[in-house]
Protein backbone atom coordinates (compact mmCIF):
# COMPACT_ATOMS: atom_id res chain seq x y z
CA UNK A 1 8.90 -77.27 54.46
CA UNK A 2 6.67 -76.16 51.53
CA UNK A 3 7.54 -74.37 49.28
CA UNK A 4 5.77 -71.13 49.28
CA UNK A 5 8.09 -68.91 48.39
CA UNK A 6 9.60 -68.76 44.92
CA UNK A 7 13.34 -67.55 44.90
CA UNK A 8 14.90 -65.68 41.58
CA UNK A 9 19.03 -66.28 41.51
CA UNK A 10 21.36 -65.24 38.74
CA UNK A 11 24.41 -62.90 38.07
CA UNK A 12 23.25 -59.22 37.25
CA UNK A 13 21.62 -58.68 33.82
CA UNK A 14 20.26 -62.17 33.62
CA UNK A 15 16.39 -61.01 33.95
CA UNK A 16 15.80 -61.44 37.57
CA UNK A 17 13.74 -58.31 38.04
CA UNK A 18 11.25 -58.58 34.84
CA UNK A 19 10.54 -62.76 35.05
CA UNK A 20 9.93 -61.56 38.84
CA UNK A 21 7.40 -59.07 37.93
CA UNK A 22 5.84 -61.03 35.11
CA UNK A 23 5.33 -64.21 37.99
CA UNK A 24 4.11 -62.04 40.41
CA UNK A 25 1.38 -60.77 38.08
CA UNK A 26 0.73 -64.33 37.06
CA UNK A 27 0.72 -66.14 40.64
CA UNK A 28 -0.66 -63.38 42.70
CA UNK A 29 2.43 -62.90 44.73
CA UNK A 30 4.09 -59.89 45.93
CA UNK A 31 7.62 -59.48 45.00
CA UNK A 32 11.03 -58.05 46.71
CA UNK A 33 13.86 -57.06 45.27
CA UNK A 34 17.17 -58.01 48.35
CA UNK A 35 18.70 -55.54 47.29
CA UNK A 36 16.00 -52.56 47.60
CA UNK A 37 15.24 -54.14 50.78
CA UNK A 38 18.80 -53.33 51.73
CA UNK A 39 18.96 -49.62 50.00
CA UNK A 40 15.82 -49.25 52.22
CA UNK A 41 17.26 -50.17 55.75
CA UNK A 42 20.45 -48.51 55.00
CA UNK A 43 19.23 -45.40 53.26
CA UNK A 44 21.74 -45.55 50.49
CA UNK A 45 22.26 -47.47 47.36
CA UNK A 46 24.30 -50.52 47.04
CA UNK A 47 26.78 -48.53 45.02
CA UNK A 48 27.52 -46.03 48.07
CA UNK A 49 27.57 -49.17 50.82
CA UNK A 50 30.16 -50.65 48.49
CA UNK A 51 31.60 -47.39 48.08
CA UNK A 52 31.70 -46.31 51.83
CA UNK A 53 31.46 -49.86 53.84
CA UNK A 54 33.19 -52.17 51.46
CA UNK A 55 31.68 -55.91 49.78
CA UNK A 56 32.36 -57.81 53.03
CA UNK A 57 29.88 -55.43 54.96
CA UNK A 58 27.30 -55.96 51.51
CA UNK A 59 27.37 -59.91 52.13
CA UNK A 60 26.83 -59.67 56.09
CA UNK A 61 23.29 -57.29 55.13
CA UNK A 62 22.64 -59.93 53.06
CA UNK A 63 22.79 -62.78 55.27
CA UNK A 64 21.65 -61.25 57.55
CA UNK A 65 18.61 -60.55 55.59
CA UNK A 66 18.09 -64.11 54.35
CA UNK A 67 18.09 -65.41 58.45
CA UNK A 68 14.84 -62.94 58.85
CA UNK A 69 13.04 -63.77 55.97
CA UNK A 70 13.58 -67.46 56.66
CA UNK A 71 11.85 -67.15 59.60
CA UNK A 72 8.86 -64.48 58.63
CA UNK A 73 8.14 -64.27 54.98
CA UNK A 74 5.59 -66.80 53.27
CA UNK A 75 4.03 -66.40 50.06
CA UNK A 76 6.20 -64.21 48.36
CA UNK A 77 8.51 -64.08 44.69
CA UNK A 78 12.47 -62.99 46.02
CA UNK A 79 15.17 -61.24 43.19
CA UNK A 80 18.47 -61.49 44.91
CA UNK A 81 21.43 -59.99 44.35
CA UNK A 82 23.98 -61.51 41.87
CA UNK A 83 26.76 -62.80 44.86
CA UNK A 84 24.35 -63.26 47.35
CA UNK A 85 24.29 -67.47 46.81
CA UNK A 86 28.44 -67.53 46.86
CA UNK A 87 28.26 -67.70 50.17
CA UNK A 88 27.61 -71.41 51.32
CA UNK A 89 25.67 -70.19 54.44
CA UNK A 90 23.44 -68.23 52.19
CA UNK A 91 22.95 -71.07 49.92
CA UNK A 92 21.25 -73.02 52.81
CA UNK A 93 19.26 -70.35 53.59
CA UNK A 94 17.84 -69.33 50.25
CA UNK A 95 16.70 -73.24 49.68
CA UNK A 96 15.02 -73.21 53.09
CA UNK A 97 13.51 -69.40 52.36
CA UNK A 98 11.15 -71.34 49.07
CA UNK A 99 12.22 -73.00 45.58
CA UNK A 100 15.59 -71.82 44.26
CA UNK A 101 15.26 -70.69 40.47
CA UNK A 102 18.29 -70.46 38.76
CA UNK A 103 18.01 -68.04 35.23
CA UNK A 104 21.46 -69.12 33.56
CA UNK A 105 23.03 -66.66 31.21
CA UNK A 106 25.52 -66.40 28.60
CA UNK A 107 28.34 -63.35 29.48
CA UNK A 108 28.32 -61.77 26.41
CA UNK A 109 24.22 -61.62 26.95
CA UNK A 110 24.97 -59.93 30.19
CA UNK A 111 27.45 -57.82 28.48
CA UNK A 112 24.93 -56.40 26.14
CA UNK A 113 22.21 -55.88 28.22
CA UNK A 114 24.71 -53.80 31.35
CA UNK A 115 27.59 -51.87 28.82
CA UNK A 116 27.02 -48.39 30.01
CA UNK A 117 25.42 -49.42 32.81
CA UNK A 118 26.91 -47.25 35.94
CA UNK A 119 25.04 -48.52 38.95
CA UNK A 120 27.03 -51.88 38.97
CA UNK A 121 30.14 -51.33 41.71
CA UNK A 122 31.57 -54.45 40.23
CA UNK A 123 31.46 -53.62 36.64
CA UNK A 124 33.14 -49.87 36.90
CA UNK A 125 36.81 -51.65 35.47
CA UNK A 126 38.76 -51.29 32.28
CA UNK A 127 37.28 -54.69 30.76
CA UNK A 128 34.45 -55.45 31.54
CA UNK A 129 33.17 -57.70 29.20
CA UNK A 130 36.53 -59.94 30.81
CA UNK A 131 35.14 -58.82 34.69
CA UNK A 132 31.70 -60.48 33.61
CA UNK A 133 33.12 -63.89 32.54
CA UNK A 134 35.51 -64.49 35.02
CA UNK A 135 32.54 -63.73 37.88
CA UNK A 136 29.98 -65.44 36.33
CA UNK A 137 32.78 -68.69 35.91
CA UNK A 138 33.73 -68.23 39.83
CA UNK A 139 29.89 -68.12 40.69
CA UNK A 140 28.50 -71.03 38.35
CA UNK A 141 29.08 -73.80 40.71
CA UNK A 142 27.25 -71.24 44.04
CA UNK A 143 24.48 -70.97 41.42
CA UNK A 144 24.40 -74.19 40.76
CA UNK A 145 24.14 -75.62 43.99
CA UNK A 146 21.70 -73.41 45.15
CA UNK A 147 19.08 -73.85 42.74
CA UNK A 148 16.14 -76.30 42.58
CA UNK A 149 15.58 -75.44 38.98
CA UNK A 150 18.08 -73.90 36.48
CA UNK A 151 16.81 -72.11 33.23
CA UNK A 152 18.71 -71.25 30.21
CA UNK A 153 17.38 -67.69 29.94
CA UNK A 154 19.32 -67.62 26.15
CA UNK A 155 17.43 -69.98 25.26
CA UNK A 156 13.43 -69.29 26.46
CA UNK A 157 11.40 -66.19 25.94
CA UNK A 158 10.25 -64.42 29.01
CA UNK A 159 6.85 -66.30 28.68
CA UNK A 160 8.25 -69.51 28.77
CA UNK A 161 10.50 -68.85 31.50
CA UNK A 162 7.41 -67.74 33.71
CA UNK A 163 5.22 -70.37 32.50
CA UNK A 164 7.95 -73.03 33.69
CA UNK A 165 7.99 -71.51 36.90
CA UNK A 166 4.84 -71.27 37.55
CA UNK A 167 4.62 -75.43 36.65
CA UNK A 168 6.91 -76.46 38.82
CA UNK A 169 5.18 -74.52 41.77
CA UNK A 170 2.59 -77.43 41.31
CA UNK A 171 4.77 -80.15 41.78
CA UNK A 172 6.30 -81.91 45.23
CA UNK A 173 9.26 -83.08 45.89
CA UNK A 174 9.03 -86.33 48.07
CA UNK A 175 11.65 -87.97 49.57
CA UNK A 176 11.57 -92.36 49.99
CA UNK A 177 13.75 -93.62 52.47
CA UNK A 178 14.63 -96.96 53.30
CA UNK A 179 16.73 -98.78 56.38
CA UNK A 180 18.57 -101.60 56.43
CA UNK A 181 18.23 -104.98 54.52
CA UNK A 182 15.58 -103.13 51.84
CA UNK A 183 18.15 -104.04 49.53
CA UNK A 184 18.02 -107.38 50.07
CA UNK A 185 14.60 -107.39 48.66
CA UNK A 186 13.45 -110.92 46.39
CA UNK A 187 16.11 -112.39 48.57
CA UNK A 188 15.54 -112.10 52.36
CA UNK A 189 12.68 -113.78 53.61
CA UNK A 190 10.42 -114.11 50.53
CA UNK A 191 7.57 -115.54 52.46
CA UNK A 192 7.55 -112.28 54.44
CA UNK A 193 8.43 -109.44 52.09
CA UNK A 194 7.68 -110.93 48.44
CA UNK A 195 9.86 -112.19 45.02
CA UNK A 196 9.82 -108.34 44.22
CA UNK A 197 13.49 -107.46 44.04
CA UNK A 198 14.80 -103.57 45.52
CA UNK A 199 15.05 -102.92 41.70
CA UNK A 200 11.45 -103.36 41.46
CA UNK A 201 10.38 -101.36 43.78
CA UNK A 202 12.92 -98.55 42.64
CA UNK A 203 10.30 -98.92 39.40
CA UNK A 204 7.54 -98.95 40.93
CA UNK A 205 8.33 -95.56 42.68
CA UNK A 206 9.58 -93.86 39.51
CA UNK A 207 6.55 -94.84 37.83
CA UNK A 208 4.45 -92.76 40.60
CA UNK A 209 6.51 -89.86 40.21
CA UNK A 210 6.00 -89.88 36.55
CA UNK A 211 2.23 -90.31 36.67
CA UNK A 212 1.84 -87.57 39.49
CA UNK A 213 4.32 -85.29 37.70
CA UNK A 214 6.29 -84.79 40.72
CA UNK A 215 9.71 -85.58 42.16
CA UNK A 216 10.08 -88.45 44.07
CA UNK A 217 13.36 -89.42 45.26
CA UNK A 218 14.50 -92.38 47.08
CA UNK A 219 17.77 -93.08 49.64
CA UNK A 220 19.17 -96.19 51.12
CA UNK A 221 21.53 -97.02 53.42
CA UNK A 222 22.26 -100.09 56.31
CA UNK A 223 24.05 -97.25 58.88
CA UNK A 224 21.58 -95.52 61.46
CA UNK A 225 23.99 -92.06 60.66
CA UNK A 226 23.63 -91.87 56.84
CA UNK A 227 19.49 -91.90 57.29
CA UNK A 228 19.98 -89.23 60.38
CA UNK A 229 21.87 -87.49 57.88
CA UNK A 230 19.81 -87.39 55.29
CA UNK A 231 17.13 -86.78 56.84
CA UNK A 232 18.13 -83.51 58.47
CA UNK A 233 19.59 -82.92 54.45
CA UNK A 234 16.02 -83.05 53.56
CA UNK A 235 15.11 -79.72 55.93
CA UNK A 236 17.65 -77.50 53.45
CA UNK A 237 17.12 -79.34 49.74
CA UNK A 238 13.02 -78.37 49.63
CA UNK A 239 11.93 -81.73 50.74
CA UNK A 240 8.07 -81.26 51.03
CA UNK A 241 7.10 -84.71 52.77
CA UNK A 242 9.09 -87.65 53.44
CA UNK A 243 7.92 -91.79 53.01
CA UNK A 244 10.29 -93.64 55.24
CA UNK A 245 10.88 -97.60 55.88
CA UNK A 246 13.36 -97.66 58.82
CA UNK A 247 13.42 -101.63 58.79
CA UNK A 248 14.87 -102.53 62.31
CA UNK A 249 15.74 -99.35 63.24
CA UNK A 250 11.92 -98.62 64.05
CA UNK A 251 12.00 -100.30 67.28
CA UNK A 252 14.85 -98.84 69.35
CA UNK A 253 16.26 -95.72 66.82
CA UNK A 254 15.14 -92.86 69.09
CA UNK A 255 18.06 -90.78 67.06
CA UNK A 256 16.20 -91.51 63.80
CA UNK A 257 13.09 -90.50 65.60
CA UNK A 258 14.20 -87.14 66.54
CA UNK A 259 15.77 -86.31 63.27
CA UNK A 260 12.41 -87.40 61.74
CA UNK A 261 10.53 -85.01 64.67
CA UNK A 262 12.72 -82.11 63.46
CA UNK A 263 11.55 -81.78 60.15
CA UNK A 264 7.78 -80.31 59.52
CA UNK A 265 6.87 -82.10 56.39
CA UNK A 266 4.54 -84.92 56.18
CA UNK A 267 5.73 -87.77 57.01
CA UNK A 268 4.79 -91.56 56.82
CA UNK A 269 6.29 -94.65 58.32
CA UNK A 270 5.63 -97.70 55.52
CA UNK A 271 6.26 -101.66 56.59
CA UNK A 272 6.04 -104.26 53.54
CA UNK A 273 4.86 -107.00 56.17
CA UNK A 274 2.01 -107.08 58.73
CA UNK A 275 4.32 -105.62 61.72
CA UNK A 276 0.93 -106.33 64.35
CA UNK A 277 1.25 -110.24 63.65
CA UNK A 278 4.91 -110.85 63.91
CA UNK A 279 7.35 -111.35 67.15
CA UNK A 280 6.84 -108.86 69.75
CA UNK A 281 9.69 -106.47 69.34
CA UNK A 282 8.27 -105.47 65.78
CA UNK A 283 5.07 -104.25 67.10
CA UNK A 284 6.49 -101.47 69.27
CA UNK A 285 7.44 -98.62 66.47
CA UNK A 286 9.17 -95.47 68.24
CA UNK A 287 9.18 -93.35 64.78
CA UNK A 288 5.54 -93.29 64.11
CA UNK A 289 4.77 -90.91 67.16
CA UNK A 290 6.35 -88.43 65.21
CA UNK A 291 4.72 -89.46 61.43
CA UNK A 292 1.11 -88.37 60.54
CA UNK A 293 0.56 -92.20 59.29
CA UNK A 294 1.70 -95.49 59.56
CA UNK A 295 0.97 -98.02 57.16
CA UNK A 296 1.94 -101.77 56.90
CA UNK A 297 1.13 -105.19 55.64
CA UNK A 298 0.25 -103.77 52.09
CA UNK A 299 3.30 -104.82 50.29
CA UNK A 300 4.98 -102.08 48.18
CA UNK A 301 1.67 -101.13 47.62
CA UNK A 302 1.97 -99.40 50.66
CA UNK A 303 4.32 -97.30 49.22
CA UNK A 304 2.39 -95.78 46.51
CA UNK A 305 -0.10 -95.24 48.93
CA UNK A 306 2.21 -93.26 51.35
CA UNK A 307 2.66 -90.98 48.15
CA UNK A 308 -0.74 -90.36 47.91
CA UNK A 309 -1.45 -89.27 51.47
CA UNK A 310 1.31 -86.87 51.50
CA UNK A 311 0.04 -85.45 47.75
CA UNK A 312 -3.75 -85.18 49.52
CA UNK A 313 -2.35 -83.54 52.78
CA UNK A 314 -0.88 -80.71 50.66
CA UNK A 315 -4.03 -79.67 48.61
């Protein structure tokens, strides 16, 4: 998935609908408002469908909003509503909609900015300066979660908040995995995979990231299920192309090879050793099929370079 959708989250009052109009005038890029969407399909406001139809009824529009622009909308700066990430299904669906920003407030900054402020169903109460903190307390760890990026919106101007955005648009996020025994590295079979302990390599992929400016992550396990796993992980966190050593598992993991064939990133299978001059069994790979590259017998070399084709396919 690439992100080409950019995805504003916050509690009310926390700048949502200005940053979004201020990026959409900077990127090119239409915006939406959920919730005017919603006003417009139900022709009313969302103070008369809480009024009339109750919260619960709210959330299901809204889900059931996020599952059709998941599927349609590309290109395109979303304001949501304030609750709409508390629900855990709508969490996964806002991360696979584009790149989750999170604009973190202070309550008593929301407080100022909404006091007298009748068009909020959840504010009309006796204290609401109290009604703000507790919500925005119960929400923080929905917002959390959610996000790909978190802002302190007390703490940046406007500008700056856009200008970040708009920065991390340009960056990937990459995902490194590797099998089994790629922690063993500097200790099985030197002659075949190099002194170069796992720690090293670990380095050596950090360095990339910081030299590319983008986020490269990396994952290790020795169980089949814990890559299948985080692999189909990697379709809801914004995982734009994915690097993976599957060690053994290459030969005969056909499970590992569908989970790979169900996510539509780039994606390249990377062998330290020359796989085409060893026994037999290593020269039949079942996961590239479904990877846009192989590469092999260039060291961890070959991993930088699987970084690079994935950072030239998405130009």
């Amino acid at each position: 998935m690439k992100h080409n959708n950019i995805i504003l989250t916050g509690f009310m009052g926390s700048g949502k609908t200005t940053v979004g109009l201020r990026l959409s005038y900077k990127l090119r890029m239409p915006v939406e408002d959920t919730d005017k969407l919603i006003e417009r399909r139900e022709g009313c406001s969302v103070t008369e469908i809480f009024a009339r139809k109750g919260e619960d009824c709210f959330r299901e529009l809204e889900t059931a909003l996020l599952r059709e622009l998941t599927a349609r909308k590309q290109g395109c700066i979303f304001s949501v509503g304030g609750g709409t990430p508390v629900r855990a299904e709508n969490r996964k669906l806002l991360r696979q909609l584009g790149k989750v920003v999170y604009l973190r407030v202070r309550p008593d900054t929301v407080y100022e900015r909404l006091k007298g402020d009748n068009t909020r169903p959840l504010l009309q109460c006796g204290n609401p300066r109290e009604r703000i903190r507790c919500l925005m307390e119960s929400r923080r760890e929905a917002y959390e979660s959610a996000a790909h990026l978190i802002l302190d919106g007390d703490d940046m101007s406007i500008e700056d908040i856009v200008e970040k955005i708009a920065e991390e648009m340009t960056k990937m996020k990459i995902l490194v995995i590797n099998g089994p025994n790629l922690n063993f590295l500097g200790i099985r079979e030197k002659s075949v995979y190099g002194t170069q302990d796992y720690q090293y390599l670990l380095d050596l992929i950090q360095k990339k990231a910081q030299e590319t400016g983008n986020y490269i992550t990396v994952f290790q396990s020795n169980h089949e299920g814990a890559i299948i796993d985080r692999i189909q992980e990697a379709y809801f966190d914004g995982t734009e192309g994915i690097v993976i050593n599957p060690g053994a598992y290459t030969h005969y993991s056909y499970a590992i090879r569908d989970a790979l064939a169900s996510i539509s990133v780039p994606k390249v299978e990377i062998h330290i050793s020359d796989i085409t001059k060893r026994e037999d069994f290593r020269k039949v790979s079942v996961t590239a099929p479904v990877c846009d590259r192989q590469i092999y017998g260039q060291g961890l070399e070959g991993y930088l370079q699987a970084v690079d084709f994935i950072l030239n396919r998405s130009k």
